[in-house]
N, C-alpha and C. Protein backbone atom coordinates (compact mmCIF):
# COMPACT_ATOMS: atom_id res chain seq x y z
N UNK A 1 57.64 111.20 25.94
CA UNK A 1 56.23 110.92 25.72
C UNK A 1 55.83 109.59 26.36
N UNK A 2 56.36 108.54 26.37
CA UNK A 2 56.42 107.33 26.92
C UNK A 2 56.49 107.78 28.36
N UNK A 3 57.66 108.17 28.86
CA UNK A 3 57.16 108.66 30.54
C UNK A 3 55.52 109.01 30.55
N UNK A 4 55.11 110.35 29.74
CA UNK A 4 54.23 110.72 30.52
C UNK A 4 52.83 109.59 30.22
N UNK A 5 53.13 108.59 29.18
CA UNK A 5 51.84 107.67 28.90
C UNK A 5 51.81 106.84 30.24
N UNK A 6 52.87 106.64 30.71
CA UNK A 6 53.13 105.75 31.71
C UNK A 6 52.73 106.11 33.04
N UNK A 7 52.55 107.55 33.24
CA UNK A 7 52.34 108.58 34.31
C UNK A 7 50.74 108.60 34.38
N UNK A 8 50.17 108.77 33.32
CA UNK A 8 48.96 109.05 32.93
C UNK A 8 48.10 107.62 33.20
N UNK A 9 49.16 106.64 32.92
CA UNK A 9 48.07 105.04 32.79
C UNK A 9 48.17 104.65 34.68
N UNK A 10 49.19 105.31 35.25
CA UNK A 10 49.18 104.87 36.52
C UNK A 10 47.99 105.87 37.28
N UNK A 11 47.72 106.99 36.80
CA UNK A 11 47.10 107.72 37.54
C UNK A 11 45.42 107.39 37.22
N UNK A 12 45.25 106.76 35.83
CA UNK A 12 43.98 106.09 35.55
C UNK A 12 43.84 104.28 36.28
N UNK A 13 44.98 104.00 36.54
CA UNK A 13 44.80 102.77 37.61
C UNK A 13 44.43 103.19 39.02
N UNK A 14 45.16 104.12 39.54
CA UNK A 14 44.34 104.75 41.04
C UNK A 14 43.20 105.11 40.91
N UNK A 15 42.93 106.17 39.98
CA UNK A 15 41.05 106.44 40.00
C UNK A 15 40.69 105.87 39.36
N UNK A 16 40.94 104.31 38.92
CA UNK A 16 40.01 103.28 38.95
C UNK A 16 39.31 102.69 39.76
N UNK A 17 40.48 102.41 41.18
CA UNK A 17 40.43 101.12 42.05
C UNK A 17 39.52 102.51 42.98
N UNK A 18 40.16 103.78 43.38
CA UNK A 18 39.32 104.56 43.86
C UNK A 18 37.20 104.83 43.91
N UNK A 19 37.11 104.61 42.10
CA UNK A 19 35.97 104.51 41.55
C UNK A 19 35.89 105.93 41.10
N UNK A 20 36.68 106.61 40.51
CA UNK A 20 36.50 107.46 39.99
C UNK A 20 36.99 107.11 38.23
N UNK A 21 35.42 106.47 37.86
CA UNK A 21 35.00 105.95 36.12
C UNK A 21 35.76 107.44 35.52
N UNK A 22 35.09 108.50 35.47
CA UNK A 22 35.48 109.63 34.46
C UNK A 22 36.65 110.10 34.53
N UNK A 23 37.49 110.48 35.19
CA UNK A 23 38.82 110.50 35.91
C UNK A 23 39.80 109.36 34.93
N UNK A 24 39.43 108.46 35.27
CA UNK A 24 40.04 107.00 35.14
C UNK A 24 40.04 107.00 33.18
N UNK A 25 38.86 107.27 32.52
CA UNK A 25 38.64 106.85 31.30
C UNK A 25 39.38 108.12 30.59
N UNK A 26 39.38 108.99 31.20
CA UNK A 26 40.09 110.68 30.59
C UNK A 26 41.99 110.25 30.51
N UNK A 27 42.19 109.62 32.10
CA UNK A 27 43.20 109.51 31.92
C UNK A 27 44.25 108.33 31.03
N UNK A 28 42.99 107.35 30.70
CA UNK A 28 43.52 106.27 29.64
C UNK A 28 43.37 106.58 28.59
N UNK A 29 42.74 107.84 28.34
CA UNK A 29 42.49 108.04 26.41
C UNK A 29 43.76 108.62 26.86
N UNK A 30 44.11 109.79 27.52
CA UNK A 30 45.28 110.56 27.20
C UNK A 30 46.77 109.91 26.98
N UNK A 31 46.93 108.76 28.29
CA UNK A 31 47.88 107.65 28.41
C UNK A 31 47.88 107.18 27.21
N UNK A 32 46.95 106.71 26.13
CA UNK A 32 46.99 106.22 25.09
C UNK A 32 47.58 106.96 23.56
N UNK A 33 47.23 108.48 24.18
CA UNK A 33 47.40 108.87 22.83
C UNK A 33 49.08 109.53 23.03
N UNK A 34 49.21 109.93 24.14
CA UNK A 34 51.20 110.01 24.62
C UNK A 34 51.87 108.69 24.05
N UNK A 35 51.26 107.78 24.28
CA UNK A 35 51.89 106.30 23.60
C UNK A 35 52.19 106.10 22.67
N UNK A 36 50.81 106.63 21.37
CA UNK A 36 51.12 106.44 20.10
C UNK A 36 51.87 107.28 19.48
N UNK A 37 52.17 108.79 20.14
CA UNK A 37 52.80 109.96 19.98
C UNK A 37 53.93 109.72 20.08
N UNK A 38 54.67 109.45 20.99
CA UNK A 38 55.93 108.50 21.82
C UNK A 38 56.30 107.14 20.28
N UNK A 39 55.50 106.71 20.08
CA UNK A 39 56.18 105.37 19.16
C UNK A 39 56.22 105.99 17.94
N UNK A 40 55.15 107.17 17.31
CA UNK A 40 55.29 107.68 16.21
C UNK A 40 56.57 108.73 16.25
N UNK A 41 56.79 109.34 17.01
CA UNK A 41 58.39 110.14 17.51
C UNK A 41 59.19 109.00 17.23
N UNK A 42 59.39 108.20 18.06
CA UNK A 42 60.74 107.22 18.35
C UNK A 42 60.59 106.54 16.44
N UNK A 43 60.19 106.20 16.00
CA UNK A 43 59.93 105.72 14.41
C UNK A 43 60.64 106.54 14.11
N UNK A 44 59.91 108.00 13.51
CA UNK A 44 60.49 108.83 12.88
C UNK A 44 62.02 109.23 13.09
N UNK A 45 62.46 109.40 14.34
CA UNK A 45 63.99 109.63 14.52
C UNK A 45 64.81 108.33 14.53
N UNK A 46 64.14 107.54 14.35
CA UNK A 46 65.03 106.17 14.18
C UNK A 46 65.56 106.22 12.82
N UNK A 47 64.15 106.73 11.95
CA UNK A 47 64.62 106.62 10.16
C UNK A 47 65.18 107.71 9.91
N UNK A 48 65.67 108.71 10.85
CA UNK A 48 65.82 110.49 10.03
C UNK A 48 67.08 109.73 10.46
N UNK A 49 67.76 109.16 11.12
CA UNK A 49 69.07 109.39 12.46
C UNK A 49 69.22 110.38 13.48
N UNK A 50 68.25 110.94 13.77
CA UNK A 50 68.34 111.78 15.05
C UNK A 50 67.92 111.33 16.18
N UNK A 51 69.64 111.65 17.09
CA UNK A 51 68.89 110.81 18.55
C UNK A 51 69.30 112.36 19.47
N UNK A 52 69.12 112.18 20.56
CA UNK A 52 69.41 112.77 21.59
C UNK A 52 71.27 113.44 21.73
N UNK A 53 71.60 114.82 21.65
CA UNK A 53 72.40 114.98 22.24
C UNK A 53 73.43 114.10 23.02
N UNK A 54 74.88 114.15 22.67
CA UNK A 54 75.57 113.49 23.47
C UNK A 54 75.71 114.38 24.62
N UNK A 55 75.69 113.45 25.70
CA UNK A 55 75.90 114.05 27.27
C UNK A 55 77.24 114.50 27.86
C-alpha cells in the first residue's frame, strides 16, 4: 500500500508541474488514502504478529 501511495503522489507531482489541477488533486486524495491504509495495515500486523511469509 505504501508503494502504491508513493506511485500515486509521484504521478500527482507530474500533473502538477504539467498543470493538470484535477488529475493532480484525484491523484493526492488517492496517494493519501493508500497511506493511511498502508500505516493502518502495518499497525495492525505489528500487534496481531503477522508478518510476511518467510522467503
Amino acid at each position: 500500500m505504501i508503494g502504491w501511495a508513493f506511485i500515486f503522489l509521484i504521478i500527482a507531482i507530474i500533473a502538477g508541474v504539467l498543470g493538470f489541477s484535477g488529475i493532480a488533486g484525484a491523484a493526492t486524495q488517492i496517494a493519501w488514502i493508500a497511506f493511511v491504509v498502508g500505516i493502518i495495515m502495518a499497525i495492525f500486523f505489528f500487534l496481531t504478529g503477522r508478518g510476511s511469509p518467510p522467503s
